[in-house]
PDB file of N, CA and C in Angstrom:
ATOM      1  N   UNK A   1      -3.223  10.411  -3.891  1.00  0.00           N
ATOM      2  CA  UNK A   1      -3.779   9.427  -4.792  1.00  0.00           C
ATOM      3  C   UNK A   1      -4.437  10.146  -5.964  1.00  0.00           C
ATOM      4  N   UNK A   2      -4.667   9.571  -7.029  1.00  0.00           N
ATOM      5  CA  UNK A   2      -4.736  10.263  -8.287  1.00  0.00           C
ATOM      6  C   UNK A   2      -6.285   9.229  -8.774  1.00  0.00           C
ATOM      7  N   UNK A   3      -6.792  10.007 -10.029  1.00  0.00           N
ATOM      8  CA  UNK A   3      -8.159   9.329  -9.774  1.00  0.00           C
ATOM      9  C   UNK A   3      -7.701   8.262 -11.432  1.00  0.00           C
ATOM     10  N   UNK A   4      -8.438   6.530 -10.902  1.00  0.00           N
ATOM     11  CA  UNK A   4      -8.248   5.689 -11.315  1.00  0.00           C
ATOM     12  C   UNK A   4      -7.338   4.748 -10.165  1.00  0.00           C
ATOM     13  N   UNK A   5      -6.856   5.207  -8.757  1.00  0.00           N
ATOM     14  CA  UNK A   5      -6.043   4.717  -7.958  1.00  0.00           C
ATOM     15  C   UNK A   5      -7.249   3.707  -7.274  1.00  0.00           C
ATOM     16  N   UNK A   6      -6.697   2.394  -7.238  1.00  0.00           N
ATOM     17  CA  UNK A   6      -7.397   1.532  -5.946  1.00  0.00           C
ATOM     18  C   UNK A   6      -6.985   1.579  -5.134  1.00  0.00           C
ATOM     19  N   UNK A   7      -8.339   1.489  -3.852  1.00  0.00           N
ATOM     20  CA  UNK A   7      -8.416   1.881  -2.634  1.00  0.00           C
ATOM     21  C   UNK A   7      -9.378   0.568  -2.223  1.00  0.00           C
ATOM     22  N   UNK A   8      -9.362   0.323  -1.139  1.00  0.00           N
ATOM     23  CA  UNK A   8     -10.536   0.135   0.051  1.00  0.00           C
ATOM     24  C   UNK A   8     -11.658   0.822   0.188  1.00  0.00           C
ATOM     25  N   UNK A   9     -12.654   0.603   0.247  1.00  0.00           N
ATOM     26  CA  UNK A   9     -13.737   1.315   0.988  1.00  0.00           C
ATOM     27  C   UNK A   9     -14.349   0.892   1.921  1.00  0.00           C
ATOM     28  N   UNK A  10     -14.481   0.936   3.058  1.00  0.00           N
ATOM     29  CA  UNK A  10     -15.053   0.423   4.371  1.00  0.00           C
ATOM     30  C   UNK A  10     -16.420   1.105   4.721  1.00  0.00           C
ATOM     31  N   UNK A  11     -17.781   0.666   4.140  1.00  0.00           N
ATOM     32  CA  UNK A  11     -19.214   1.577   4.404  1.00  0.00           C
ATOM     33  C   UNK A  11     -19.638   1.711   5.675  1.00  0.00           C
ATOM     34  N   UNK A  12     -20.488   2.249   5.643  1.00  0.00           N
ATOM     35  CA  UNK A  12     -21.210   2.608   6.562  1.00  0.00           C
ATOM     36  C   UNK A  12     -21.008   0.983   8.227  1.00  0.00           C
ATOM     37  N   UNK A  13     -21.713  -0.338   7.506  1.00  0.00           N
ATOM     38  CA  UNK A  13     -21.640  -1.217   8.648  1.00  0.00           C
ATOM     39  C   UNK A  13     -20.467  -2.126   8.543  1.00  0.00           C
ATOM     40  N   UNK A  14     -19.224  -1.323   7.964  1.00  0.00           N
ATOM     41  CA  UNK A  14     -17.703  -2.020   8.223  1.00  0.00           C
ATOM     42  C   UNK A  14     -17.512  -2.913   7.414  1.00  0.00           C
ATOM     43  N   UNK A  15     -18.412  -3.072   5.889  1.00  0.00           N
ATOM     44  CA  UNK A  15     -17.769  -4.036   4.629  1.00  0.00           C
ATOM     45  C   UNK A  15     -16.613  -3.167   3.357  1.00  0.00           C
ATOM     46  N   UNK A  16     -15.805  -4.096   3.580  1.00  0.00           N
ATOM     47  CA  UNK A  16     -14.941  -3.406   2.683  1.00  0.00           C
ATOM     48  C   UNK A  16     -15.297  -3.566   1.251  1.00  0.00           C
ATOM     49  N   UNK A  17     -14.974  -3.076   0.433  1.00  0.00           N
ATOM     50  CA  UNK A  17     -15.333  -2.988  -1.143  1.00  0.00           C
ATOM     51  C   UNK A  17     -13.954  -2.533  -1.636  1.00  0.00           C
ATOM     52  N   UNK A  18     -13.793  -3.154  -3.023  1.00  0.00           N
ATOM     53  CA  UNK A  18     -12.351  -2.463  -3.111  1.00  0.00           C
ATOM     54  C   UNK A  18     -13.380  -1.590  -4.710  1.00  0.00           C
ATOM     55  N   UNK A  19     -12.617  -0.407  -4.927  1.00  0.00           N
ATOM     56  CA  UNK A  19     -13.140   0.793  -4.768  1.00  0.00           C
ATOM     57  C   UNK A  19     -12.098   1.927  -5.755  1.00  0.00           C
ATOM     58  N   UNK A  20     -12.545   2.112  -7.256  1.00  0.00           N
ATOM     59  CA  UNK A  20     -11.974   3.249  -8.026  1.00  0.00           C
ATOM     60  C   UNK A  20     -11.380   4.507  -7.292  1.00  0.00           C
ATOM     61  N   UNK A  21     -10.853   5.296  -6.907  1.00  0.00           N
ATOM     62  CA  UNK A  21     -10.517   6.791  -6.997  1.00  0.00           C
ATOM     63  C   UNK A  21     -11.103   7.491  -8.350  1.00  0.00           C
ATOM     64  N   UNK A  22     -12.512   8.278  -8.036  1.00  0.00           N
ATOM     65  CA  UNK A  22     -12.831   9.291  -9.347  1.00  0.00           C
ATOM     66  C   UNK A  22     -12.487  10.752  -9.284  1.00  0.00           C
ATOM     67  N   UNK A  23     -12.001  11.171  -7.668  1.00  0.00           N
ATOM     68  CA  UNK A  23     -11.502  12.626  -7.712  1.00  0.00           C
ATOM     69  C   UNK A  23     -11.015  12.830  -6.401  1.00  0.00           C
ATOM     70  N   UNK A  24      -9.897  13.441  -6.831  1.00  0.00           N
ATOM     71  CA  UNK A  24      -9.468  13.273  -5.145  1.00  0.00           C
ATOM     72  C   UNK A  24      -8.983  14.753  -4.597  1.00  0.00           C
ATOM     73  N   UNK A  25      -8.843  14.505  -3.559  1.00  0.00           N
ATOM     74  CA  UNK A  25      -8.552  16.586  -2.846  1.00  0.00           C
ATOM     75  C   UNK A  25      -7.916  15.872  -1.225  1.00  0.00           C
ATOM     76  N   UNK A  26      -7.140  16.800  -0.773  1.00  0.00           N
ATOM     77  CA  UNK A  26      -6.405  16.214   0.079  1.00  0.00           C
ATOM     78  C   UNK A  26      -6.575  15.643   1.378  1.00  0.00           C
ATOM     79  N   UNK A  27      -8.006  15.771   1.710  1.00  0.00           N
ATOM     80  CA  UNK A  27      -8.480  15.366   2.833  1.00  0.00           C
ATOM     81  C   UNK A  27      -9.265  13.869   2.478  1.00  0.00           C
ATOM     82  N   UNK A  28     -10.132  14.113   1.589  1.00  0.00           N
ATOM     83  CA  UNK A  28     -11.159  13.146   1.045  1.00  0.00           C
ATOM     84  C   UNK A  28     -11.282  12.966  -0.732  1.00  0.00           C
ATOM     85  N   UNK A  29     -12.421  11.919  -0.941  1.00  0.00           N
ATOM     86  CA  UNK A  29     -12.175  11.092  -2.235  1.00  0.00           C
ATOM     87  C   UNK A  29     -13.546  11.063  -2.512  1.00  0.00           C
ATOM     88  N   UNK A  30     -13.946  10.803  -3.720  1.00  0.00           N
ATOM     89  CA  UNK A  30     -14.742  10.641  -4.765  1.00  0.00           C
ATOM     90  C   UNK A  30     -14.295   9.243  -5.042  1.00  0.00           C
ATOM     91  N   UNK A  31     -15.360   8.185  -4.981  1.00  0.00           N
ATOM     92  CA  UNK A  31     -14.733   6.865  -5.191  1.00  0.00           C
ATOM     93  C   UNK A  31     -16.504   5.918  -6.195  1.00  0.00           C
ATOM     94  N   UNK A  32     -15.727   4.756  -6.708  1.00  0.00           N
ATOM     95  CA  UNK A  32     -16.908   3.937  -7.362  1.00  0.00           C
ATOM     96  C   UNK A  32     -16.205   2.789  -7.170  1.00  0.00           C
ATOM     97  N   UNK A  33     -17.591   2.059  -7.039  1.00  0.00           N
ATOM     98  CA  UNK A  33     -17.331   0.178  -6.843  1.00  0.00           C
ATOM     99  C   UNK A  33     -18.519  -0.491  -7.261  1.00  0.00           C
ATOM    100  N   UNK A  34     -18.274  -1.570  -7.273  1.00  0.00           N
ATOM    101  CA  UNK A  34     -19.574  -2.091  -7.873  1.00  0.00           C
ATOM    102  C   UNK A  34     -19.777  -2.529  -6.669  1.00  0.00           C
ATOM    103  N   UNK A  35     -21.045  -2.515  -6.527  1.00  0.00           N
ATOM    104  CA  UNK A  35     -21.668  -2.872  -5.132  1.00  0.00           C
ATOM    105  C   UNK A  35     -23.502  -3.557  -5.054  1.00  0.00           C
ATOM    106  N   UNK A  36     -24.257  -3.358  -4.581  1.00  0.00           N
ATOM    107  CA  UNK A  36     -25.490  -4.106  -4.468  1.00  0.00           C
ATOM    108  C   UNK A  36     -26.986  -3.355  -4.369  1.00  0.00           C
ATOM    109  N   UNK A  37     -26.053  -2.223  -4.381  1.00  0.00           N
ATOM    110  CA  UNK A  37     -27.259  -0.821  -4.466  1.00  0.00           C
ATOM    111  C   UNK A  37     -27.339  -0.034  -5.216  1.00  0.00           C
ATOM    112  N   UNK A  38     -27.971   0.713  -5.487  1.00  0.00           N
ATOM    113  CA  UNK A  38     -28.135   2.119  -6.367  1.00  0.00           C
ATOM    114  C   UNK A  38     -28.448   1.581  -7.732  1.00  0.00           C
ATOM    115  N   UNK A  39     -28.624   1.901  -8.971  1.00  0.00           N
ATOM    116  CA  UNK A  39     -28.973   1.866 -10.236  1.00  0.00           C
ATOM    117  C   UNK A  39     -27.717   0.664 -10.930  1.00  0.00           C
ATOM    118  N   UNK A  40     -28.329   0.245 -11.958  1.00  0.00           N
ATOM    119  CA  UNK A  40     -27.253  -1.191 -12.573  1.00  0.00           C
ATOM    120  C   UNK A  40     -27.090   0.474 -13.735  1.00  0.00           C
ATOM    121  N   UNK A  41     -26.330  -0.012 -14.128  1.00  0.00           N
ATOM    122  CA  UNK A  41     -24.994   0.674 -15.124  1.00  0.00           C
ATOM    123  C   UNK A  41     -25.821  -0.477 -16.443  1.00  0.00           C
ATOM    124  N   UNK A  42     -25.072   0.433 -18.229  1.00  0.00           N
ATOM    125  CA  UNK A  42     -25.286  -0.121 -19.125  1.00  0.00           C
ATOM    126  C   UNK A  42     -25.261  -1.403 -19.442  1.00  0.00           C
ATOM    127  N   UNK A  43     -23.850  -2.414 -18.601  1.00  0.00           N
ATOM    128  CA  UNK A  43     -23.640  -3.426 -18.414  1.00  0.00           C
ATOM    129  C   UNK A  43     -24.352  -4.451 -17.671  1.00  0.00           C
ATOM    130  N   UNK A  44     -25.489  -3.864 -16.779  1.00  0.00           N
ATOM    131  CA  UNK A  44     -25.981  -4.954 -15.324  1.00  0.00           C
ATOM    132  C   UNK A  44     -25.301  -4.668 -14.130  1.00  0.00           C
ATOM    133  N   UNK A  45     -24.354  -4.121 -14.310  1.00  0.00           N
ATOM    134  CA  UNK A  45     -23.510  -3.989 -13.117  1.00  0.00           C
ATOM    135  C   UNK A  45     -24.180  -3.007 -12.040  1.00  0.00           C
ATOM    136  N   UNK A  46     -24.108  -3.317 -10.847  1.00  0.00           N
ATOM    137  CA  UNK A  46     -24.813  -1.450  -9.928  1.00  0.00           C
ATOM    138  C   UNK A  46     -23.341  -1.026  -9.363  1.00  0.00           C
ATOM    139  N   UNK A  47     -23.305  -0.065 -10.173  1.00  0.00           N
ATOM    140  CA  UNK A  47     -22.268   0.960  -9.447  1.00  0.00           C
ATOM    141  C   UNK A  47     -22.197   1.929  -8.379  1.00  0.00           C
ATOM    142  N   UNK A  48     -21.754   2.083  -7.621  1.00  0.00           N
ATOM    143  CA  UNK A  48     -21.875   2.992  -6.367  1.00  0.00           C
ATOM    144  C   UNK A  48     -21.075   4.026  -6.388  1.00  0.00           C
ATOM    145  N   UNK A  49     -21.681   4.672  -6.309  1.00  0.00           N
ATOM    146  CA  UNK A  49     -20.684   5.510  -6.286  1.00  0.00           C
ATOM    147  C   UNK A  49     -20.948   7.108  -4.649  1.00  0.00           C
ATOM    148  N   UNK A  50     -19.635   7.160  -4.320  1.00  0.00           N
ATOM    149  CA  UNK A  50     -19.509   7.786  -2.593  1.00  0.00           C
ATOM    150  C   UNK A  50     -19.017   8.913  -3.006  1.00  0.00           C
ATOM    151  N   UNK A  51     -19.426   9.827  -2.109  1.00  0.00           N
ATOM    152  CA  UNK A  51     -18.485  11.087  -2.112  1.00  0.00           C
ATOM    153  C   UNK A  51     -17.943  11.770  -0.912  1.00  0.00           C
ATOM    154  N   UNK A  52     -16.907  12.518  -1.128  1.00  0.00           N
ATOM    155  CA  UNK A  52     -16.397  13.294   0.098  1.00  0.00           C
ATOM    156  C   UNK A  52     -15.559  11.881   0.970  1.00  0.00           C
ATOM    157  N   UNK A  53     -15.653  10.927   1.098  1.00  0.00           N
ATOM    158  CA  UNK A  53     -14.608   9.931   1.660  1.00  0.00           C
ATOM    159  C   UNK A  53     -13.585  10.095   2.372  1.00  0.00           C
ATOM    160  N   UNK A  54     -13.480  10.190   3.443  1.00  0.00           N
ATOM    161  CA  UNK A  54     -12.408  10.303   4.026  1.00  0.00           C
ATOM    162  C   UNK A  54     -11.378   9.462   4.469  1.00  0.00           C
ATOM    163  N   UNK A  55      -9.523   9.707   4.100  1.00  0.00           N
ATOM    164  CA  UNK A  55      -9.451   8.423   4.367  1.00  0.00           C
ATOM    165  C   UNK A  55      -9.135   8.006   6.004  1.00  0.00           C
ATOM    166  N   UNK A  56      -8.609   6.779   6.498  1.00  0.00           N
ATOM    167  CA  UNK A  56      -8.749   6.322   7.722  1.00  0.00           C
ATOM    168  C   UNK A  56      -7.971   7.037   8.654  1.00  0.00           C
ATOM    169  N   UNK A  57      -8.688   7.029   9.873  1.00  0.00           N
ATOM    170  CA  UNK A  57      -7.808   7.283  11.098  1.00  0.00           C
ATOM    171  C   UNK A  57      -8.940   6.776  12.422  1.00  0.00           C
ATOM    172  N   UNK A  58      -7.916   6.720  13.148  1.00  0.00           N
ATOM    173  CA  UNK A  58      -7.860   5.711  14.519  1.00  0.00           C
ATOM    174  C   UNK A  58      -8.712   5.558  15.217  1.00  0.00           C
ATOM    175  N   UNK A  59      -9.665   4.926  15.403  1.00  0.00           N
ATOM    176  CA  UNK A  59     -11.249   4.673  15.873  1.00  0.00           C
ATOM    177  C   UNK A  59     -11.860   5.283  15.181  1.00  0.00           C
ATOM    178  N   UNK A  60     -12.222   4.910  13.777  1.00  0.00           N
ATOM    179  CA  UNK A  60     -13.486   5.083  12.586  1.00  0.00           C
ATOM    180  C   UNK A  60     -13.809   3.694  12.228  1.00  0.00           C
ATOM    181  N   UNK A  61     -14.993   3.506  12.802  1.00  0.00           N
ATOM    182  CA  UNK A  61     -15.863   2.520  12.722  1.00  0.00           C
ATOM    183  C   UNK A  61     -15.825   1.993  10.793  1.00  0.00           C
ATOM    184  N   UNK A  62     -16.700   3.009   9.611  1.00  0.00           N
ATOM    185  CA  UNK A  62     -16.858   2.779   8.625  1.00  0.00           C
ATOM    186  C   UNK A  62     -16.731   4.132   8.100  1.00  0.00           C
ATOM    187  N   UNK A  63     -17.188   4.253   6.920  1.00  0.00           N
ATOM    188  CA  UNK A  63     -17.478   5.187   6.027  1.00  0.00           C
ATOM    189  C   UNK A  63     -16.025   5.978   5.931  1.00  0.00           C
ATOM    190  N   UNK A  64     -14.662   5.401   5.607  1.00  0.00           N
ATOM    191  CA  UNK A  64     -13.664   5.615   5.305  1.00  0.00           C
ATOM    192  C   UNK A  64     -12.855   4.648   4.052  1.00  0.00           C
ATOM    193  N   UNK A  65     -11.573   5.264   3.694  1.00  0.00           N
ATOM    194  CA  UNK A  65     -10.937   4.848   2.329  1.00  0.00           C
ATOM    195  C   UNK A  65      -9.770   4.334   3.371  1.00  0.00           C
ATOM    196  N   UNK A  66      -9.416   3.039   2.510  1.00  0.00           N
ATOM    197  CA  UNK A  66      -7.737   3.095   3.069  1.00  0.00           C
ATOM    198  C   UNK A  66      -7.043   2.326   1.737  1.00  0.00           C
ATOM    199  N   UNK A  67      -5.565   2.762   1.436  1.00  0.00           N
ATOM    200  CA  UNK A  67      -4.799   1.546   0.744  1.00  0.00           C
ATOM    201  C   UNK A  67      -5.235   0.039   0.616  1.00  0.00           C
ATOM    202  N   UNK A  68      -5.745  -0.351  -0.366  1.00  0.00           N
ATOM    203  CA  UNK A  68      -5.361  -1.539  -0.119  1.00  0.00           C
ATOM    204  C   UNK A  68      -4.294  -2.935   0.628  1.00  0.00           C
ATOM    205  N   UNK A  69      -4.720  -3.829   1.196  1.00  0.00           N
ATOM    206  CA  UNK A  69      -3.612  -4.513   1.603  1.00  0.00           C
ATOM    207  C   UNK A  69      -2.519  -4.987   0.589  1.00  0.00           C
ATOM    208  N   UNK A  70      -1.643  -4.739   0.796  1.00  0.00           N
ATOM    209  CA  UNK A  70       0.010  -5.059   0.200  1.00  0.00           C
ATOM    210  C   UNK A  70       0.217  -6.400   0.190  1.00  0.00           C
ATOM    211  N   UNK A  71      -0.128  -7.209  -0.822  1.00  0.00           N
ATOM    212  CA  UNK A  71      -0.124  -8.921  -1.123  1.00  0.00           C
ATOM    213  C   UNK A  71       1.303  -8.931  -1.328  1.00  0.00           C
ATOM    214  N   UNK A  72       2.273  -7.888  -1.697  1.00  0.00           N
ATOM    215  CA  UNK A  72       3.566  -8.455  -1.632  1.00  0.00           C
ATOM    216  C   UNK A  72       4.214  -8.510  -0.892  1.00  0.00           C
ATOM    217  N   UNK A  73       4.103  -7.825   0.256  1.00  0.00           N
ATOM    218  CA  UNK A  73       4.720  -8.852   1.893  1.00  0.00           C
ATOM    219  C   UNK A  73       4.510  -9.736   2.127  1.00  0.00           C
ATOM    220  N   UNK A  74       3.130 -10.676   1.717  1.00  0.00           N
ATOM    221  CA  UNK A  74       3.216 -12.045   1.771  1.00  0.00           C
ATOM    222  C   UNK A  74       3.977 -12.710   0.900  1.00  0.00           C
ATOM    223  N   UNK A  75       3.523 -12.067  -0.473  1.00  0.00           N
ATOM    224  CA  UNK A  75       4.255 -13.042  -1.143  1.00  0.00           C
ATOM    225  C   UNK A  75       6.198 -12.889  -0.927  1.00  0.00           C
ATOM    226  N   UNK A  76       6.322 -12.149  -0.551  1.00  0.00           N
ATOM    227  CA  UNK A  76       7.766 -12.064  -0.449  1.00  0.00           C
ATOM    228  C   UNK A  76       8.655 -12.941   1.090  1.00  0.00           C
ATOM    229  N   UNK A  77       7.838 -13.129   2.203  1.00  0.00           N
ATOM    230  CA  UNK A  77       7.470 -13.798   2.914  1.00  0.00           C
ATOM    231  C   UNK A  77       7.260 -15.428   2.095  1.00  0.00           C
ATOM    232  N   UNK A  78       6.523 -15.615   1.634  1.00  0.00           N
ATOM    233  CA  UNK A  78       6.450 -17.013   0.853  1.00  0.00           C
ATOM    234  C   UNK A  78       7.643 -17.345   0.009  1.00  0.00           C
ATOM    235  N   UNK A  79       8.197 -16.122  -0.729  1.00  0.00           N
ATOM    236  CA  UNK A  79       9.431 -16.899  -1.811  1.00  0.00           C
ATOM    237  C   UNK A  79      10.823 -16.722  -0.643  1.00  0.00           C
ATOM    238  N   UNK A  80      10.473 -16.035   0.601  1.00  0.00           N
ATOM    239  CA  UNK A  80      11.960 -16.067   1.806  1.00  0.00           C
ATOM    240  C   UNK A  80      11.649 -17.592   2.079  1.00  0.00           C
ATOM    241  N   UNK A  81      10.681 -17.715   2.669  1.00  0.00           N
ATOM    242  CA  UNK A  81      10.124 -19.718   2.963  1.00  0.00           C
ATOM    243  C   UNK A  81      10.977 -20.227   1.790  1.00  0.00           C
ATOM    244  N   UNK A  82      10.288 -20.319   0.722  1.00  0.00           N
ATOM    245  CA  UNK A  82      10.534 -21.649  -0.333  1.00  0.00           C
ATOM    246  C   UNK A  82      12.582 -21.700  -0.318  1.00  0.00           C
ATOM    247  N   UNK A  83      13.055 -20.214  -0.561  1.00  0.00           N
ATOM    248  CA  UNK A  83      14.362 -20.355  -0.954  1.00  0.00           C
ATOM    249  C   UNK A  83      15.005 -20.885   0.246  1.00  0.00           C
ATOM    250  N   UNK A  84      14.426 -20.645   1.459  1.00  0.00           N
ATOM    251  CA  UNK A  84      15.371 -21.228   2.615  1.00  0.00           C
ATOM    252  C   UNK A  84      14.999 -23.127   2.442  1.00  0.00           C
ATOM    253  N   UNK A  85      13.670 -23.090   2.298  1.00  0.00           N
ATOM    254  CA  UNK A  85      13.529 -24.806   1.738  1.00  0.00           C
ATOM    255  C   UNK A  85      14.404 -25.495   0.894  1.00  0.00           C
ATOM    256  N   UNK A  86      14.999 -24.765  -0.493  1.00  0.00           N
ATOM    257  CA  UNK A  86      15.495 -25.270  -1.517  1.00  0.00           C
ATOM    258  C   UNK A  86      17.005 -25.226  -1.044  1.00  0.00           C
ATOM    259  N   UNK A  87      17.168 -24.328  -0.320  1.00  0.00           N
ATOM    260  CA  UNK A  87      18.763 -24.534   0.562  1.00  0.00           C
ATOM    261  C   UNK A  87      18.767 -25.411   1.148  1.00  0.00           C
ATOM    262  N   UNK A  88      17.807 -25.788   1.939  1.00  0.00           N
ATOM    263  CA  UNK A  88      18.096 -27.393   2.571  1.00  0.00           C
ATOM    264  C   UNK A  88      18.205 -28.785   1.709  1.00  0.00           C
ATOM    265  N   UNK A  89      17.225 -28.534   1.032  1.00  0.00           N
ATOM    266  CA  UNK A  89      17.414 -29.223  -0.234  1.00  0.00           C
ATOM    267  C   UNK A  89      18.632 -29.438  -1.006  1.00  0.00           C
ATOM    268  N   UNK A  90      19.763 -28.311  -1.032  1.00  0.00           N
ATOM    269  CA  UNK A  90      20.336 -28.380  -1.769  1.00  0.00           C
ATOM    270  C   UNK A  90      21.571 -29.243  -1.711  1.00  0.00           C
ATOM    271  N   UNK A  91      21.828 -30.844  -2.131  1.00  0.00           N
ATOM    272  CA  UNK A  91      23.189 -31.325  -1.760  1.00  0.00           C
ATOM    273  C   UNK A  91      24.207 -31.333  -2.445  1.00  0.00           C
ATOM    274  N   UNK A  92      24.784 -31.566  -1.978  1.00  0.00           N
ATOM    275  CA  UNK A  92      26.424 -30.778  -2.979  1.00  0.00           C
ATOM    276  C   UNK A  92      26.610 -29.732  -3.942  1.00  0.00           C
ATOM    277  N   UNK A  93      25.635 -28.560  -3.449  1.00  0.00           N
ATOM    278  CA  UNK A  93      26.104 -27.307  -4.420  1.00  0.00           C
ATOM    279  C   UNK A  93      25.091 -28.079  -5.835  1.00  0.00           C
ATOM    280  N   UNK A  94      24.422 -29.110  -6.099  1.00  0.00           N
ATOM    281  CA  UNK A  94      23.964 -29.135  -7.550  1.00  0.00           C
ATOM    282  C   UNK A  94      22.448 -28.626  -7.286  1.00  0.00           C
ATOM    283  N   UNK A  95      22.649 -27.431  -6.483  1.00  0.00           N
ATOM    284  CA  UNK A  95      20.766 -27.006  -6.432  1.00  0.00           C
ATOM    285  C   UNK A  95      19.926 -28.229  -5.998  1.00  0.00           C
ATOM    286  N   UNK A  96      18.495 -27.668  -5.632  1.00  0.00           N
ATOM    287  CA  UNK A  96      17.154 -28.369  -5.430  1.00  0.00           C
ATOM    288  C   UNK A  96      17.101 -29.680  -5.625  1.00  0.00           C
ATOM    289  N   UNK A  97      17.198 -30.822  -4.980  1.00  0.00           N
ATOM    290  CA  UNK A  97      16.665 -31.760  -5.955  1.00  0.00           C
ATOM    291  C   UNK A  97      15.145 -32.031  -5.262  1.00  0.00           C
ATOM    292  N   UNK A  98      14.445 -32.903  -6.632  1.00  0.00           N
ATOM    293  CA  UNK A  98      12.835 -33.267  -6.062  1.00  0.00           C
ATOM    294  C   UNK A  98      12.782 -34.188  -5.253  1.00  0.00           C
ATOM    295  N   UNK A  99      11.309 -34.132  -4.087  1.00  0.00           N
ATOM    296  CA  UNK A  99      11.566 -34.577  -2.847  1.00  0.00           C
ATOM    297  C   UNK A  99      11.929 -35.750  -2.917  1.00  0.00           C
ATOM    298  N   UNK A 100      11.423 -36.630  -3.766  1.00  0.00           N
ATOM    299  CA  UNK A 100      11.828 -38.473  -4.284  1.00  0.00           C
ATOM    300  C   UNK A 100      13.585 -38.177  -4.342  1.00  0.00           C
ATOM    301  N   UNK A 101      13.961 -37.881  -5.167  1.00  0.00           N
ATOM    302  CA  UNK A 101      15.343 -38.173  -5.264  1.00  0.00           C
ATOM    303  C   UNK A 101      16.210 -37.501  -4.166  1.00  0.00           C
ATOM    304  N   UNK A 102      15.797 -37.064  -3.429  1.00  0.00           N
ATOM    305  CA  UNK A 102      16.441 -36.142  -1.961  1.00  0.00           C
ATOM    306  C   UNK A 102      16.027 -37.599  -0.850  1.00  0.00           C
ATOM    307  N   UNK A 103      15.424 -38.572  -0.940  1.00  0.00           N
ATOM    308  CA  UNK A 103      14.407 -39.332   0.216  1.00  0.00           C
ATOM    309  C   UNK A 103      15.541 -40.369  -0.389  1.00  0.00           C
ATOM    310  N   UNK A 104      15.431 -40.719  -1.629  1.00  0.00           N
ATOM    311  CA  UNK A 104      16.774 -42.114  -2.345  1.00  0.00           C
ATOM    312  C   UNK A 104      17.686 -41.847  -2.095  1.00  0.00           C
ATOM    313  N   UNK A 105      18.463 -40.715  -2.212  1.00  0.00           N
ATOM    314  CA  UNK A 105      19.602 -40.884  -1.658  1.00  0.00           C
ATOM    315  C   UNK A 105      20.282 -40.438  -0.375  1.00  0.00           C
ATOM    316  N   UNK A 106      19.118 -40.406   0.349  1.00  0.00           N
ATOM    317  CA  UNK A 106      19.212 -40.193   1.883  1.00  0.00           C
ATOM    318  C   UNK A 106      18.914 -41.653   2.710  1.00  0.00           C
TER     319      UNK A 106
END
């Protein structure tokens, strides 16, 4: 991961934060998020910022990095749904019709 990469951050009592990459080395990360502690930034904002981060492995409670979750398996999952819907939908080869005119002439 390269720094500016989003990540996860999972603290200390297991809240995730999603979370800058500011330097990274191959074990662990340098990371910032806005969060609820430490000093507000020029803006108001309080930035946090962690160091040394390590990322996840298999029974670590907190204080680890991971990938973010991948929203496009759902969504790809959701447009497999809709297109198998619009196939049922579809009568005589003229594509989709809307649910009213699929109900009239059924």
């Amino acid at each position: 991961m390269a720094p500016g990469s989003a990540v996860t951050f999972v603290d200390h009592e297991g809240e995730e934060h999603n979370a800058l990459v500011v330097r990274a080395w191959s074990a662990a990360m340098n990371i910032a998020y806005v969060g609820k502690e430490e000093e507000e930034d020029s803006d108001g904002r309080i930035v946090v910022r962690e160091t040394s981060v390590p990322f996840f492995e298999e029974g670590m409670k907190g204080f680890y990095i991971k990938k973010p979750e991948e929203p496009a398996e759902a969504e790809e999952e959701a447009i497999k749904e809709e297109e198998a819907t619009e196939e049922e939908d579809d009568i005589d080869g003229m594509g989709p019709l809307r649910k009213g005119v699929k109900e009239t002439l059924e």
